[in-house]
PDB file of N, CA and C in Angstrom:
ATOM      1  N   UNK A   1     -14.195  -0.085  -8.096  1.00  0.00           N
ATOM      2  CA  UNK A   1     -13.571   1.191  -8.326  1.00  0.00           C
ATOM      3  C   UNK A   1     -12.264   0.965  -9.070  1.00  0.00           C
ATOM      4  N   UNK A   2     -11.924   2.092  -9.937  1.00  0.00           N
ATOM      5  CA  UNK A   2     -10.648   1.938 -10.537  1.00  0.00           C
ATOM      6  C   UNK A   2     -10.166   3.248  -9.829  1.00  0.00           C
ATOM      7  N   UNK A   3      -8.843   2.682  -9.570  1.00  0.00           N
ATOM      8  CA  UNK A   3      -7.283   3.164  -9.492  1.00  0.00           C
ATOM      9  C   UNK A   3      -6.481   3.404  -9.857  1.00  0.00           C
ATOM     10  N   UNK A   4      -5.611   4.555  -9.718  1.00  0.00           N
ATOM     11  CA  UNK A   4      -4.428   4.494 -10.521  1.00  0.00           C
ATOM     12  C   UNK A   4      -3.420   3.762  -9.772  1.00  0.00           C
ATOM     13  N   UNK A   5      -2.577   3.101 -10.290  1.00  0.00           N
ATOM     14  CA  UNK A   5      -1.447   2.690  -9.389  1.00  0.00           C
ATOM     15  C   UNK A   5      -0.020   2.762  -9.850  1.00  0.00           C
ATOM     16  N   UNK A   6       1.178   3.128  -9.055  1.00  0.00           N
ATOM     17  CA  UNK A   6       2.390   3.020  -9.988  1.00  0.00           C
ATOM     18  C   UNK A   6       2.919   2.002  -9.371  1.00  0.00           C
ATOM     19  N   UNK A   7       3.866   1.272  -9.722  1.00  0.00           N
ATOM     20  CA  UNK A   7       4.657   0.368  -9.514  1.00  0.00           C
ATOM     21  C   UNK A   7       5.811   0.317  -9.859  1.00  0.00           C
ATOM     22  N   UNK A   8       6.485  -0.001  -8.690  1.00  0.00           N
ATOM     23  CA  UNK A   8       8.084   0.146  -8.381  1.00  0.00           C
ATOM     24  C   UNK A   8       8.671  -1.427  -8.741  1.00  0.00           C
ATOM     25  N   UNK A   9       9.155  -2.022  -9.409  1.00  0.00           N
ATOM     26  CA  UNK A   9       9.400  -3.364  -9.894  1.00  0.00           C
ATOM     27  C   UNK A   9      10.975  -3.797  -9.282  1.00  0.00           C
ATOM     28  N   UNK A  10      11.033  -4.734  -8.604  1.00  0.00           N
ATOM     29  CA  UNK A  10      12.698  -4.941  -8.334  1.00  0.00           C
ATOM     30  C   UNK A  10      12.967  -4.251  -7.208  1.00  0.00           C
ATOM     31  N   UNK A  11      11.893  -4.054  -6.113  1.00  0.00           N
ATOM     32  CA  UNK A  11      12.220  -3.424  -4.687  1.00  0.00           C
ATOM     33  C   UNK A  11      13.144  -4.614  -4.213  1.00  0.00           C
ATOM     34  N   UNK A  12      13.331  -3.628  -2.953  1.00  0.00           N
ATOM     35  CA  UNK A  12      13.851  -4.837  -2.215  1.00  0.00           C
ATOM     36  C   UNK A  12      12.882  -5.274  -1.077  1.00  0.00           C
ATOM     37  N   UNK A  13      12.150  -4.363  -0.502  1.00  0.00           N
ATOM     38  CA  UNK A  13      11.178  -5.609   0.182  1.00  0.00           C
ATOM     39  C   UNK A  13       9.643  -4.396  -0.361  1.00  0.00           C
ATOM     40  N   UNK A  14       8.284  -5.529  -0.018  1.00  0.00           N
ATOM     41  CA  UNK A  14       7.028  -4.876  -0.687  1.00  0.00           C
ATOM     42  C   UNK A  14       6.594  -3.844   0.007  1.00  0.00           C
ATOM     43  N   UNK A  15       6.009  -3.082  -0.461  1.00  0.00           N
ATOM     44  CA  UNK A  15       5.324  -1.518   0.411  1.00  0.00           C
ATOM     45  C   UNK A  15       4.267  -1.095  -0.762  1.00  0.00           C
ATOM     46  N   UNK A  16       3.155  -0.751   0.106  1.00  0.00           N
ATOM     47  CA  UNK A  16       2.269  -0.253  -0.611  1.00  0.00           C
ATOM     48  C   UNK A  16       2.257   1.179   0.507  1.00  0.00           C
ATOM     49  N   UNK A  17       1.495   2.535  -0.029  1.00  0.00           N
ATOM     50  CA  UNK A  17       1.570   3.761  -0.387  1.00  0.00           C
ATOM     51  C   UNK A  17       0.437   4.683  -1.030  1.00  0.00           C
ATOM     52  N   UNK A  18      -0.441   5.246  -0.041  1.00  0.00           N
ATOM     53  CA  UNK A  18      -1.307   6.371  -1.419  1.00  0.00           C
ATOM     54  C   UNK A  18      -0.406   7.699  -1.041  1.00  0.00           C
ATOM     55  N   UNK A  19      -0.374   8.022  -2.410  1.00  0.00           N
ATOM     56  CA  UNK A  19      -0.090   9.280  -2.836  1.00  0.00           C
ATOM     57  C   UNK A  19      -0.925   9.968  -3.261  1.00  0.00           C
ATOM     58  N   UNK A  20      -1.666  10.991  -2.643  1.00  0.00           N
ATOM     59  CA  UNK A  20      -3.014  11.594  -3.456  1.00  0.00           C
ATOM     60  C   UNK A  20      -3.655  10.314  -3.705  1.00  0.00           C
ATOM     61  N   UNK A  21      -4.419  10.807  -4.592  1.00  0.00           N
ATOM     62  CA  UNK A  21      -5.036   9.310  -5.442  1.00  0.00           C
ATOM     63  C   UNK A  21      -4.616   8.389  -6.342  1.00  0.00           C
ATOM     64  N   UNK A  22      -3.354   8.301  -5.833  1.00  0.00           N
ATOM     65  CA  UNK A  22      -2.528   7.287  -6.817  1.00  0.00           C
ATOM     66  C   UNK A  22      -1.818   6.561  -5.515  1.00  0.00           C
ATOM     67  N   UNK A  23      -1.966   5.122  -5.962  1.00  0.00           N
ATOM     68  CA  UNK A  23      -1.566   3.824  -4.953  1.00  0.00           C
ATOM     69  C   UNK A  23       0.052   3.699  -5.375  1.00  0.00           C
ATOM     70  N   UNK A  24       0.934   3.440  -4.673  1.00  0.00           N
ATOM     71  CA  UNK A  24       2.259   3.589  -5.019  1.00  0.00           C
ATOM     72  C   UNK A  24       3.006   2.079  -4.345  1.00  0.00           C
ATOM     73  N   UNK A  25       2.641   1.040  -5.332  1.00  0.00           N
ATOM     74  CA  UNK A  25       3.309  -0.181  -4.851  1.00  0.00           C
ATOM     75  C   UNK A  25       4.378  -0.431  -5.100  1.00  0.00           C
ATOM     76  N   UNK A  26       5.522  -1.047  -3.973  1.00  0.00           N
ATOM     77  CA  UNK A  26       6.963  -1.812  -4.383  1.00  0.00           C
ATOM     78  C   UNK A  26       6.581  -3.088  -4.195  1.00  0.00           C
ATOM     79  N   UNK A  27       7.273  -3.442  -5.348  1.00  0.00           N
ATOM     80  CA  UNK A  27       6.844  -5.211  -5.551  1.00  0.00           C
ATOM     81  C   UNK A  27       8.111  -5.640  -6.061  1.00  0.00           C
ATOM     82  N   UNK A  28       8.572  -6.986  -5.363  1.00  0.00           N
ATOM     83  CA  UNK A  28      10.047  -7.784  -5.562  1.00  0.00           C
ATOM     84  C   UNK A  28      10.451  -8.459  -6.740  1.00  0.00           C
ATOM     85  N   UNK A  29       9.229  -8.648  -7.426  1.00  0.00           N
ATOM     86  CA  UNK A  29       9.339  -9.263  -8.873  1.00  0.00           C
ATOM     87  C   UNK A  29       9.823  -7.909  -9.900  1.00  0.00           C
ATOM     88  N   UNK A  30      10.900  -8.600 -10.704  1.00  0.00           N
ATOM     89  CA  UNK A  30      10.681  -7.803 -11.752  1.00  0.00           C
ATOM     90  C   UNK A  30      10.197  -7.649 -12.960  1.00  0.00           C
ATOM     91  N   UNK A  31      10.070  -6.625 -13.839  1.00  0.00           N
ATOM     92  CA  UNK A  31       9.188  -6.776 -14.701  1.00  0.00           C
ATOM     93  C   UNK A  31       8.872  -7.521 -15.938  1.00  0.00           C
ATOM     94  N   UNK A  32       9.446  -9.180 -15.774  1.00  0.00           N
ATOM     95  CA  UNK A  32       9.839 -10.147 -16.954  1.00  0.00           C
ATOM     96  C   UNK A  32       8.577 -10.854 -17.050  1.00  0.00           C
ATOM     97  N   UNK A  33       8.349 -11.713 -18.250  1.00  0.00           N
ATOM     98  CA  UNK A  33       7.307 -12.132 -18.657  1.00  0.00           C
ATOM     99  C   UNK A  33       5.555 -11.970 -17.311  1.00  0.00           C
ATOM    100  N   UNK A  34       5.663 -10.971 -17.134  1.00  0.00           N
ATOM    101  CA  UNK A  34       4.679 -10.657 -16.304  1.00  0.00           C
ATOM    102  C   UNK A  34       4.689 -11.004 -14.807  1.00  0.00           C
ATOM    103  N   UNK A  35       5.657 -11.519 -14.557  1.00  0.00           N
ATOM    104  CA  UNK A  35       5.591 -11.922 -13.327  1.00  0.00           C
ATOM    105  C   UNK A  35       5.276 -10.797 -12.311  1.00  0.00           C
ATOM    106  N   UNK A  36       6.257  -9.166 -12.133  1.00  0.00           N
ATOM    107  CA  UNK A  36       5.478  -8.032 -11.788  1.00  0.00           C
ATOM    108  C   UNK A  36       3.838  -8.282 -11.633  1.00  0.00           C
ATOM    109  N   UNK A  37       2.925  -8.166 -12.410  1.00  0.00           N
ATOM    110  CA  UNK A  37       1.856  -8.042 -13.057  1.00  0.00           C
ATOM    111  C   UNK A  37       1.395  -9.100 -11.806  1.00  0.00           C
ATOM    112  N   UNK A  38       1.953 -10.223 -11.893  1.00  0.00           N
ATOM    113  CA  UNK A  38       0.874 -11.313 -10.924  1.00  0.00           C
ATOM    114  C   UNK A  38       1.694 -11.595  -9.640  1.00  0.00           C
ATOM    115  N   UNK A  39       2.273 -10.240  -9.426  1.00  0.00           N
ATOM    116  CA  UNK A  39       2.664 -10.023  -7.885  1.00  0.00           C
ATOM    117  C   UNK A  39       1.959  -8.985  -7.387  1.00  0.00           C
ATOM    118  N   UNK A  40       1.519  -8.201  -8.289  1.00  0.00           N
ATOM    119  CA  UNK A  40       0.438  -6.349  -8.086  1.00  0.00           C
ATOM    120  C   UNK A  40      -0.956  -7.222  -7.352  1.00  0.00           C
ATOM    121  N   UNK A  41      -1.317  -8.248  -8.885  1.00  0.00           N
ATOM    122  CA  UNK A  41      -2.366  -8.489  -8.306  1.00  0.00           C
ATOM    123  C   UNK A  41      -2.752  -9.593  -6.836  1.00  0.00           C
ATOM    124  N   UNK A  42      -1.286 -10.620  -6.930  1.00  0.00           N
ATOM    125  CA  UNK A  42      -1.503 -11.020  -5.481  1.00  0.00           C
ATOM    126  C   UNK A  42      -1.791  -9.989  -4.460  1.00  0.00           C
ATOM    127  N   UNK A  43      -0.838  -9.282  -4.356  1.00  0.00           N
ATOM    128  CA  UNK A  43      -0.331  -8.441  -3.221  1.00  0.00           C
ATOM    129  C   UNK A  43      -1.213  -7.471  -3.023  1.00  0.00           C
ATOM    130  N   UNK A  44      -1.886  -7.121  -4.094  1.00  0.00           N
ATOM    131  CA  UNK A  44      -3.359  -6.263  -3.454  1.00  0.00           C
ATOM    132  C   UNK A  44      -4.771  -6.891  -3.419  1.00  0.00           C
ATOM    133  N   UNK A  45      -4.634  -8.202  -4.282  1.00  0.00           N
ATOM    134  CA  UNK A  45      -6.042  -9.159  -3.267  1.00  0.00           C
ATOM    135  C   UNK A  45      -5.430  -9.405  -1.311  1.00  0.00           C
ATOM    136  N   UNK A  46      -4.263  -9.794  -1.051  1.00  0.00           N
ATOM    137  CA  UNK A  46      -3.833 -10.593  -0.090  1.00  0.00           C
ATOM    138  C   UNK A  46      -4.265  -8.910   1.116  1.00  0.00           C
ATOM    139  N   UNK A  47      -3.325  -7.669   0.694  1.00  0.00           N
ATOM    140  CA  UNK A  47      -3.807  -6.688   1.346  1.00  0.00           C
ATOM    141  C   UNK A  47      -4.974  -6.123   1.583  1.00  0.00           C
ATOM    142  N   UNK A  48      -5.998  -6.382   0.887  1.00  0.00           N
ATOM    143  CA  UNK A  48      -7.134  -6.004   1.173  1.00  0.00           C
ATOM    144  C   UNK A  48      -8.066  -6.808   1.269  1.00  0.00           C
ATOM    145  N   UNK A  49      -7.524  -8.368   1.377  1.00  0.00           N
ATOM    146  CA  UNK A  49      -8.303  -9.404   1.830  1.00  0.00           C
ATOM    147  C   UNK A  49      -9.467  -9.756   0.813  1.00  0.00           C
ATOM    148  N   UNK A  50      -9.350  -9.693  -0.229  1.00  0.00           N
ATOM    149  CA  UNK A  50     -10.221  -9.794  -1.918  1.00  0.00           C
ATOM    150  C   UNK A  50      -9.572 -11.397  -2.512  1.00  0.00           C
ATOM    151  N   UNK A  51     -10.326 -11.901  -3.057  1.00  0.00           N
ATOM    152  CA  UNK A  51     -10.232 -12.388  -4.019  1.00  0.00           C
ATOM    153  C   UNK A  51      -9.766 -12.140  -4.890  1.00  0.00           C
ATOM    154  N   UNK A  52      -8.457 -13.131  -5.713  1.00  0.00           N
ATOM    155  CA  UNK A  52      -7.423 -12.846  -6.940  1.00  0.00           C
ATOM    156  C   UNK A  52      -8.481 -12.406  -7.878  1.00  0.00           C
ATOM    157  N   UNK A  53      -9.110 -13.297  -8.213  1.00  0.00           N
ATOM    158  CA  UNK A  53     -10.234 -12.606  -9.060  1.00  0.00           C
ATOM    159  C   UNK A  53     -11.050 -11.120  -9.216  1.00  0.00           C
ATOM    160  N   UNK A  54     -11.151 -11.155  -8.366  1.00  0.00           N
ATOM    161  CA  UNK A  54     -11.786  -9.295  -8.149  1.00  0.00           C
ATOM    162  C   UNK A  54     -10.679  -8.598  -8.279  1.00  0.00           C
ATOM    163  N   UNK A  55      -9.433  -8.630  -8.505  1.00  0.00           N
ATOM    164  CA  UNK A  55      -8.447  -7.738  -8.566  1.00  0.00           C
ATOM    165  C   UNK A  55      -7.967  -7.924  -9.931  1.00  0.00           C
ATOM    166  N   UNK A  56      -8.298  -6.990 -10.822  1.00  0.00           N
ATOM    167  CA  UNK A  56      -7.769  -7.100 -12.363  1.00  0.00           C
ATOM    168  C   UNK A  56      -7.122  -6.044 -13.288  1.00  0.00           C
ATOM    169  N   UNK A  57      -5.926  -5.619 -13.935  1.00  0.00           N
ATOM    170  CA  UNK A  57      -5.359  -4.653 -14.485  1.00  0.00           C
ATOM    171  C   UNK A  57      -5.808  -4.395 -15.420  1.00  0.00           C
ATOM    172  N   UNK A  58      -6.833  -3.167 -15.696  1.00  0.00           N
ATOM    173  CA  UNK A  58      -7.856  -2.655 -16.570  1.00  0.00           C
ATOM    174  C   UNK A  58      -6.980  -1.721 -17.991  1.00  0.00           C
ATOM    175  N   UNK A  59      -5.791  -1.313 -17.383  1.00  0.00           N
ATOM    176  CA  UNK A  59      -4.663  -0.621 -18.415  1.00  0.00           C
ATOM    177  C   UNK A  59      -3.455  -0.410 -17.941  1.00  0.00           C
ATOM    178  N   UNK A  60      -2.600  -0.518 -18.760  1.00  0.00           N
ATOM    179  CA  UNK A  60      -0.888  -0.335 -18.662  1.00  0.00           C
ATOM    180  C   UNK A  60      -0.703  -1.972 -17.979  1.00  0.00           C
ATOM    181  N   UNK A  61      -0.381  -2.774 -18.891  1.00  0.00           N
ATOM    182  CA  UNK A  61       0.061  -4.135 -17.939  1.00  0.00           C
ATOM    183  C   UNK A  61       1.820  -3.990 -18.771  1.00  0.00           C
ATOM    184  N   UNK A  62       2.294  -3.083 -19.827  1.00  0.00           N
ATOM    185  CA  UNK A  62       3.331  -3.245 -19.921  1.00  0.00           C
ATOM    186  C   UNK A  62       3.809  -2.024 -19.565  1.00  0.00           C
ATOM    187  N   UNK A  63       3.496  -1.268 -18.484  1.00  0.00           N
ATOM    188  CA  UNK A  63       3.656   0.164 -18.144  1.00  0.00           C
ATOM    189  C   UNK A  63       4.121   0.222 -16.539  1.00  0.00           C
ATOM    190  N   UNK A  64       4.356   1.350 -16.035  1.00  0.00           N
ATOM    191  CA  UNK A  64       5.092   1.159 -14.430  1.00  0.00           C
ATOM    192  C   UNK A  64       3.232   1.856 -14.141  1.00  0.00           C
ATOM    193  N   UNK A  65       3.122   2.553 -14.439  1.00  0.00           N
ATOM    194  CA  UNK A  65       1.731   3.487 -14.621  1.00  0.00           C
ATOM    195  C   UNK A  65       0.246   2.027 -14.606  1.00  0.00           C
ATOM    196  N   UNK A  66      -0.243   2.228 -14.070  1.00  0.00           N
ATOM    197  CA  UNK A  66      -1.414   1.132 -14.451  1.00  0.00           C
ATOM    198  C   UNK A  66      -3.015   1.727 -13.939  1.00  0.00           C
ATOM    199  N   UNK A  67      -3.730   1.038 -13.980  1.00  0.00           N
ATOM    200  CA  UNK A  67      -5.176   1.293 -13.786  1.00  0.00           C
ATOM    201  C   UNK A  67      -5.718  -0.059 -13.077  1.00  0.00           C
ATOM    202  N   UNK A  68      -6.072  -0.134 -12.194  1.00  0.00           N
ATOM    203  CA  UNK A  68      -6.721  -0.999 -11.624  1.00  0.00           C
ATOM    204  C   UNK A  68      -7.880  -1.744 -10.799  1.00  0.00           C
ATOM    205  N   UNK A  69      -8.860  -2.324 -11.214  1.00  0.00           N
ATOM    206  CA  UNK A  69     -10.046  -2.691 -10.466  1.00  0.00           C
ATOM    207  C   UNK A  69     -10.024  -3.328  -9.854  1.00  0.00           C
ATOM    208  N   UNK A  70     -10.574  -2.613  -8.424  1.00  0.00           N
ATOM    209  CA  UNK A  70     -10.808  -3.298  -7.154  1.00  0.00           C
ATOM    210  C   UNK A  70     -12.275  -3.124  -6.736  1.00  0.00           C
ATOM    211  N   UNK A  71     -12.994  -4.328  -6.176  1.00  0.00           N
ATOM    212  CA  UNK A  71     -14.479  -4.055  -6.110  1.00  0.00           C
ATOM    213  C   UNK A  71     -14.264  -3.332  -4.248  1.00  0.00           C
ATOM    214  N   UNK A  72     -13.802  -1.828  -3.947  1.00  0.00           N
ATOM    215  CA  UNK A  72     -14.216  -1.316  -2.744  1.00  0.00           C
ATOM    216  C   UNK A  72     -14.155   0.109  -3.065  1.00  0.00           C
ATOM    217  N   UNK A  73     -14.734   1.117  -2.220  1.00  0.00           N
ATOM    218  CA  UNK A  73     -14.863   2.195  -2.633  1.00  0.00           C
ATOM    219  C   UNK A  73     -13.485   2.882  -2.174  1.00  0.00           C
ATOM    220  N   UNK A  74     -13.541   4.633  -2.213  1.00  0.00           N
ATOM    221  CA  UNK A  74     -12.226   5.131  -2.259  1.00  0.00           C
ATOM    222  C   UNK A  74     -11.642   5.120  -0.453  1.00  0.00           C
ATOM    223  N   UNK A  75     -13.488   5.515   0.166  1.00  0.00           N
ATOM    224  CA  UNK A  75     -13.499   5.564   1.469  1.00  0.00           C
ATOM    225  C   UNK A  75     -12.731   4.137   2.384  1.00  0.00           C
ATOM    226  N   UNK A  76     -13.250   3.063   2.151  1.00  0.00           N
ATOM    227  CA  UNK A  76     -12.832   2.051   1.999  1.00  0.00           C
ATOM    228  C   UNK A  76     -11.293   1.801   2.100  1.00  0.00           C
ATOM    229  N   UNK A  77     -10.818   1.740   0.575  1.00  0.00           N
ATOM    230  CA  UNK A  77      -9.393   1.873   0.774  1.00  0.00           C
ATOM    231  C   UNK A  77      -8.713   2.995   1.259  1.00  0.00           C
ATOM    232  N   UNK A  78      -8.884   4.299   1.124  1.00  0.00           N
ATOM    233  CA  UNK A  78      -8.078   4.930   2.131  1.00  0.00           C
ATOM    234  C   UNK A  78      -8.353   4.578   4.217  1.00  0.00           C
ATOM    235  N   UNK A  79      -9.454   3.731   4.028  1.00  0.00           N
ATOM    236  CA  UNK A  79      -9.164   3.506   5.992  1.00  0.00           C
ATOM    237  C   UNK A  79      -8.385   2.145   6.390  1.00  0.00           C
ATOM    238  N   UNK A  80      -8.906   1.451   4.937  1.00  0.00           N
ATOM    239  CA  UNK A  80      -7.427  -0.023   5.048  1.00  0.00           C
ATOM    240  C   UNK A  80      -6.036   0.323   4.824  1.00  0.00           C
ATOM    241  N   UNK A  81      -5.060   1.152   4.294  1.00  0.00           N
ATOM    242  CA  UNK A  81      -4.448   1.538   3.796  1.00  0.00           C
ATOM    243  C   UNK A  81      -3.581   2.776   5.107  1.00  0.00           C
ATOM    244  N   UNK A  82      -4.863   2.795   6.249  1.00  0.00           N
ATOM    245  CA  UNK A  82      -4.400   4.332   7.185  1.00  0.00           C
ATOM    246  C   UNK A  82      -4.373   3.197   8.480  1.00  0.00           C
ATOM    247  N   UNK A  83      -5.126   1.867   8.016  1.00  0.00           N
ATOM    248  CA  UNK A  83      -4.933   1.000   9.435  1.00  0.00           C
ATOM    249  C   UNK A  83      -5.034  -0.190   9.011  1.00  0.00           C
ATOM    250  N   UNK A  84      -3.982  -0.818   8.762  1.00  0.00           N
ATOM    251  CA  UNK A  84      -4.254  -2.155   7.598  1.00  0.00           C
ATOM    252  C   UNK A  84      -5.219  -3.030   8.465  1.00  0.00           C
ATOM    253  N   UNK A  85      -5.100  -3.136   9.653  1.00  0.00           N
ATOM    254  CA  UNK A  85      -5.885  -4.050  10.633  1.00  0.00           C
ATOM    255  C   UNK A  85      -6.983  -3.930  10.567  1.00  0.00           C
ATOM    256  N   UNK A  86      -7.618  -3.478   9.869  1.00  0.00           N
ATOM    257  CA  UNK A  86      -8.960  -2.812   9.848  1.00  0.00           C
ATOM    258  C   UNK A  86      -9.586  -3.056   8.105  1.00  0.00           C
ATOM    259  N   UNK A  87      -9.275  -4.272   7.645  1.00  0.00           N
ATOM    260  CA  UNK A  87      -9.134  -4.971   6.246  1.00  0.00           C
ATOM    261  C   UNK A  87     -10.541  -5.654   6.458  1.00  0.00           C
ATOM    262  N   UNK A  88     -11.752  -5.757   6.187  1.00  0.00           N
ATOM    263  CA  UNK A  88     -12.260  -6.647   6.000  1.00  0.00           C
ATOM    264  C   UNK A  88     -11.893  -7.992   6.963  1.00  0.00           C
TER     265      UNK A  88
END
């Protein structure tokens, strides 16, 4: 499934967030030679217990705005997301 996701770059600590149907991550990296970018995708393989690989930025990698593929459905992530303990 693709996602929209925004990203908050230069938090001070990480939080992930749905808003409607848009995922609303703070991530500690900021947005320099991509490092952002390969903290999104740690931090949402590690949260939803996926493989780095299955987690890939499909559009906006120089954008706060992005699109993102994750192989689970919407049902799925909204019940990991309402009870993280409950991850795979």
């Amino acid at each position: 499934m693709n996602i929209e996701v925004k990203v908050i770059a230069g938090a001070r600590k990480r939080d992930m967030r749905l808003e409607g149907s848009r995922l609303v991550v703070k991530l500690l990296s900021k947005p320099l030679k991509g490092k952002a970018n390969e903290e999104l995708v740690e931090y949402i393989a590690d949260a939803f217990r996926l493989k780095r690989r299955d987690v890939s930025i499909v559009a906006g990698e120089r954008d706060t705005r992005k699109l993102v593929s994750i192989p689970l459905d919407a049902d799925a992530l909204r019940r990991i997301l309402e009870n993280p303990s409950s991850a795979k």
